[in-house]
Each structure stands twice: as C-alpha cells, then as structure tokens.
Protein backbone atom coordinates (compact mmCIF):
# COMPACT_ATOMS: atom_id res chain seq x y z
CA UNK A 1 0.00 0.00 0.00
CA UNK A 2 1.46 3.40 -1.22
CA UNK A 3 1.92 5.93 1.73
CA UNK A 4 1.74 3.21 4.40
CA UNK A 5 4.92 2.77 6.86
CA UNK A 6 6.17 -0.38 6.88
CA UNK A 7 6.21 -1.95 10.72
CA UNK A 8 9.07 -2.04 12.41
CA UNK A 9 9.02 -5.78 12.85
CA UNK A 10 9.65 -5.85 9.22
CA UNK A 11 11.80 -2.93 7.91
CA UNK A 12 15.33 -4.02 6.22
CA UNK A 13 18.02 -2.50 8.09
CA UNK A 14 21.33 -2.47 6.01
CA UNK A 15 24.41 -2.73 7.81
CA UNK A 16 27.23 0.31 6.71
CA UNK A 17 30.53 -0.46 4.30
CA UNK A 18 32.69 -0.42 7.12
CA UNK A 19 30.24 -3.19 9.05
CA UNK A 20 30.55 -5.64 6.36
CA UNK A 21 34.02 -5.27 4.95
CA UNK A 22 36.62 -7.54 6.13
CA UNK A 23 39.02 -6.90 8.27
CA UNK A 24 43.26 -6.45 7.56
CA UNK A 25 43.46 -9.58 9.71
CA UNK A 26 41.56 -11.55 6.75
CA UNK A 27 38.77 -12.36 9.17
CA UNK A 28 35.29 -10.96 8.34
CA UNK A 29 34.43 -8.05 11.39
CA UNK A 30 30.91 -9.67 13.21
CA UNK A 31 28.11 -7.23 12.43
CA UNK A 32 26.50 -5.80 15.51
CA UNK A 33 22.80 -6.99 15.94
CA UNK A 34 20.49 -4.56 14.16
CA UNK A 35 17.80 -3.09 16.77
CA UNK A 36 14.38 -2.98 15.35
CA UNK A 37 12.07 -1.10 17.93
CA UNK A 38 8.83 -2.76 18.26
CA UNK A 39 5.62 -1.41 17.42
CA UNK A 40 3.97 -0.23 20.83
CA UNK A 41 -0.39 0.31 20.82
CA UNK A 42 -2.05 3.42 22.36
CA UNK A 43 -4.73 3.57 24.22
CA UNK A 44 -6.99 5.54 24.71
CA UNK A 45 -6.00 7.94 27.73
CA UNK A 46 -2.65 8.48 26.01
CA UNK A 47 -4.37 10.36 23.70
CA UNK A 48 -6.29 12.83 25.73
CA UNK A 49 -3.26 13.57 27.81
CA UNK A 50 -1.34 14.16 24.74
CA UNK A 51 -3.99 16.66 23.60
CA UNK A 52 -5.25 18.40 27.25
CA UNK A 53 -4.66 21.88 27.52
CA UNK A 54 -5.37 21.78 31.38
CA UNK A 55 -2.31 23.10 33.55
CA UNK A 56 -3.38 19.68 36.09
CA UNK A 57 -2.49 17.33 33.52
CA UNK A 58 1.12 18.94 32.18
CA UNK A 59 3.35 16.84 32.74
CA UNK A 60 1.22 13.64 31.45
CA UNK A 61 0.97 15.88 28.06
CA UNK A 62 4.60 16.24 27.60
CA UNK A 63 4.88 12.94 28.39
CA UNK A 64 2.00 11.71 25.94
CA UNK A 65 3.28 13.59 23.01
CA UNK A 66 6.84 12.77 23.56
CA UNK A 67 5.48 9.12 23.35
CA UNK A 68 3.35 9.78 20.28
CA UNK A 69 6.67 12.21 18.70
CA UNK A 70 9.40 8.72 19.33
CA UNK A 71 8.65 5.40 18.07
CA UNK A 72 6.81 3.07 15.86
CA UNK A 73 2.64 3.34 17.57
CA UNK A 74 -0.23 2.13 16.59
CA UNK A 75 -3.73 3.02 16.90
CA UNK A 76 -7.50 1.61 16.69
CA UNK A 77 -10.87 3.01 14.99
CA UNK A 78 -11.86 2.23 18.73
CA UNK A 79 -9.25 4.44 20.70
CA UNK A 80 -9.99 7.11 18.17
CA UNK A 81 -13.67 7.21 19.02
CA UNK A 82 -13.44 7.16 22.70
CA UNK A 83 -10.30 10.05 22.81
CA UNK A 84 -13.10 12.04 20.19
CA UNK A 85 -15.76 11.46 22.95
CA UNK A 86 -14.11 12.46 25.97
CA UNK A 87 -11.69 14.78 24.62
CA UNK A 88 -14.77 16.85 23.64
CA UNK A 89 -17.19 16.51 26.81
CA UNK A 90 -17.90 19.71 28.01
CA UNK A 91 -18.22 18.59 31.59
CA UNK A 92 -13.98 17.59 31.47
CA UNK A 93 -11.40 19.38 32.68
CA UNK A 94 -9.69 20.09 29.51
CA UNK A 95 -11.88 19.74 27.22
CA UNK A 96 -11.09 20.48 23.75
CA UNK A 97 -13.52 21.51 20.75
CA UNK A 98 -14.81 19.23 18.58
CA UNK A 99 -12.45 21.17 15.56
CA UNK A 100 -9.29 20.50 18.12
CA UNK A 101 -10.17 16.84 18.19
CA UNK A 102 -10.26 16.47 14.88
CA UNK A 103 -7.15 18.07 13.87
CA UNK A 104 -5.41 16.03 16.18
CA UNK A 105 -6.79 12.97 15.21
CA UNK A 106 -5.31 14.00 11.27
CA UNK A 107 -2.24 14.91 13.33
CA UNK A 108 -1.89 11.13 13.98
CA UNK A 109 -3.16 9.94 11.36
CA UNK A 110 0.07 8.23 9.87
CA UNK A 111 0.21 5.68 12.38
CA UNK A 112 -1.29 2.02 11.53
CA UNK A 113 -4.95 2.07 12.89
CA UNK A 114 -7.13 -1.17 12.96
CA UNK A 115 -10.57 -1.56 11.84
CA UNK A 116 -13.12 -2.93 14.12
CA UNK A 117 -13.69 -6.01 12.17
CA UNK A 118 -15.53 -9.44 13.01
CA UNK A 119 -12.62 -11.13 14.08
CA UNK A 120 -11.27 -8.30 16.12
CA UNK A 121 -14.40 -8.38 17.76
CA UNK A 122 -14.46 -12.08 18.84
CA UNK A 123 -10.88 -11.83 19.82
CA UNK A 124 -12.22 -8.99 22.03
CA UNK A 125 -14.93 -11.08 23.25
CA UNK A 126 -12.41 -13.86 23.98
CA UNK A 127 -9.73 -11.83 25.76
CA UNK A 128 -12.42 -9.84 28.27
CA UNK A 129 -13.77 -13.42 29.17
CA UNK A 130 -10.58 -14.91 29.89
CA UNK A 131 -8.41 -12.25 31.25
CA UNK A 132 -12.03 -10.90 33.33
CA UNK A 133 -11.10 -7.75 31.67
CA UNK A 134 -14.12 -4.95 30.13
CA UNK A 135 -15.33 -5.94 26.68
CA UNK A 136 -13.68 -2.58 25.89
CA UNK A 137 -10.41 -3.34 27.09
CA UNK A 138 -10.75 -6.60 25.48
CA UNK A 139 -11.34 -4.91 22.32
CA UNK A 140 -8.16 -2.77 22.99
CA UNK A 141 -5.98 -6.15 23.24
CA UNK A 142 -7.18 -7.79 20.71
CA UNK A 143 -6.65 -4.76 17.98
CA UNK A 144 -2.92 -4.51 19.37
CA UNK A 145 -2.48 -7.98 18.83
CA UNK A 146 -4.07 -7.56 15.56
CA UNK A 147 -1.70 -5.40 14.46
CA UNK A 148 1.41 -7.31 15.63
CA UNK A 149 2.26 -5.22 19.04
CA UNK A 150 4.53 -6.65 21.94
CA UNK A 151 2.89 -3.89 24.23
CA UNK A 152 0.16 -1.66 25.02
CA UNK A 153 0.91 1.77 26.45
CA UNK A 154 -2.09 2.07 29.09
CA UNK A 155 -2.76 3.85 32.29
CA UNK A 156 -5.86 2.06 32.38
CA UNK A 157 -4.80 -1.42 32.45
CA UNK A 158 -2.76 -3.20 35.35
CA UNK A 159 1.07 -1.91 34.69
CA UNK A 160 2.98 -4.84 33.46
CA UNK A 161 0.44 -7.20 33.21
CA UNK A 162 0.83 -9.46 30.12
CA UNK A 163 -1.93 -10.84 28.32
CA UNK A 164 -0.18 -13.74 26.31
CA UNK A 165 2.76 -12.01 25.34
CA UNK A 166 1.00 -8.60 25.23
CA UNK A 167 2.56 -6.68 27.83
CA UNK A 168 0.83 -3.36 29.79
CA UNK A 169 3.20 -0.51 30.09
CA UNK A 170 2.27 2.36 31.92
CA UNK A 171 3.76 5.55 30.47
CA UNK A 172 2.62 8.08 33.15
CA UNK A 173 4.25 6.00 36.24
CA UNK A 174 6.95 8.34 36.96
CA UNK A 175 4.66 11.35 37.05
C-alpha cells in the first residue's frame, strides 16, 4: 500500500561499508545486531493527555506527546472514538472543541490504525472473558495484537500485566 509505513518488525536495516568489509586480519568483522524497535499500541487515555490543555495534567501531556513524537505506535478506529468522545465533553477538565479533536486525530493519522472487524471483535470477546477484563479493554488487546504489538501503552490497564505475550506498560508511572 502506497503511503503506508512499513512496521518495524519488518523494515530491512542495512548494515554500513565499514560493518561488512573484512578486516586487515583476513577475518570478516561480526556485524552488531540490528535493533528494530517494536511497534507499541495506544490507548486511549494516552491520547487525551497528549492533547489536554489543562495546567493539572502537564506533565502527562509532555509525556503523551513525547510518546506519540518517538517510536513506531499504533492506533485503533476504537481508541480514536473514545479520545473524540471524551476529549470533547464539556463537563472535562480540559476539554477540547470538537475542531481541536479532529485536527489532532489528522495529526496522527500516519500511524497504523485497525478496523473494528468481526474477528477483532471475537478476539475482544475472547480476551475480556478470559483475562475478566471490560469488553472494551478486550477490544483494545485484541486490535494490538491484531496489528502485531509486543505492548500496550495504558494507564488504564494493570502496569505490566501481560496478556499472552502482550505486555501493559504504563507511560505516566513516573509522574
């Protein structure tokens, strides 16, 4: 797909000249492992922090849109349409307009989003009931593990839980 980034998981990484020359000593040098970052999944609350103007909730923004300026993220038609609905309630603190919302939703745009699809949603069903977890945050595990994620940034879920290889990571813990 044109204008898609590739994952992370799956990006060539080439090493320099220098890294696979030989050496004088007629041995070849050992190229150093190439890190590939993993693709990390945003919920929900990551979002509204990244886009609160309220002076209370500081330094979560400039943590939530240092998160959302570094790494390889990934998003869900889901998390999109609860950060639209709360970001905009006019009964938060911090509420933003509905226009504010919306730009910052095209602001983020060019990270991989998942549809809610039939199979996300039975996945969903099938996490909650296992892990005892919301339908909701069922849904949020199953689109991150849709899309290939090792983790799910979340101040909502229990910090370093893992859900079958899906590990909780709670961004705001040093705050």
């Amino acid at each position: 797909m044109q204008g898609r980034r590739q994952p992370a998981s799956r990006r060539t990484v080439r090493p320099s000249q220098s890294q696979s020359r030989s050496s004088g000593s007629g041995r070849r040098r050992r190229r150093p492992q190439a890190r590939v970052s993993a693709v990390r999944f945003v919920d929900t609350n990551v979002l509204i922090y990244a886009a609160s103007p309220a002076p209370d909730e500081a330094d979560k923004q400039r943590s939530a849109q240092r998160l959302l300026e570094e790494g390889d993220l990934a998003l869900s038609v889901q998390v999109l349409q609860e950060f639209y609905h709360q970001a905009t309630r006019s009964n938060r603190l911090g509420a933003i307009t509905q226009e504010d919302a919306l730009q910052f939703i095209e602001s983020i745009r060019h990270f991989p989003v998942q549809d809610i699809t039939l199979d996300v949603f039975h996945a969903a069903t099938s996490i909650s009931r296992r892990f005892r977890l919301s339908y909701w945050d069922g849904a949020i595990l199953a689109a991150a593990r849709t899309l290939g994620c090792d983790a799910v940034y979340s101040e909502d879920l229990s910090s370093e839980q893992d859900y079958d290889g899906l590990r909780v990571i709670d961004p705001f813990t040093d705050q």
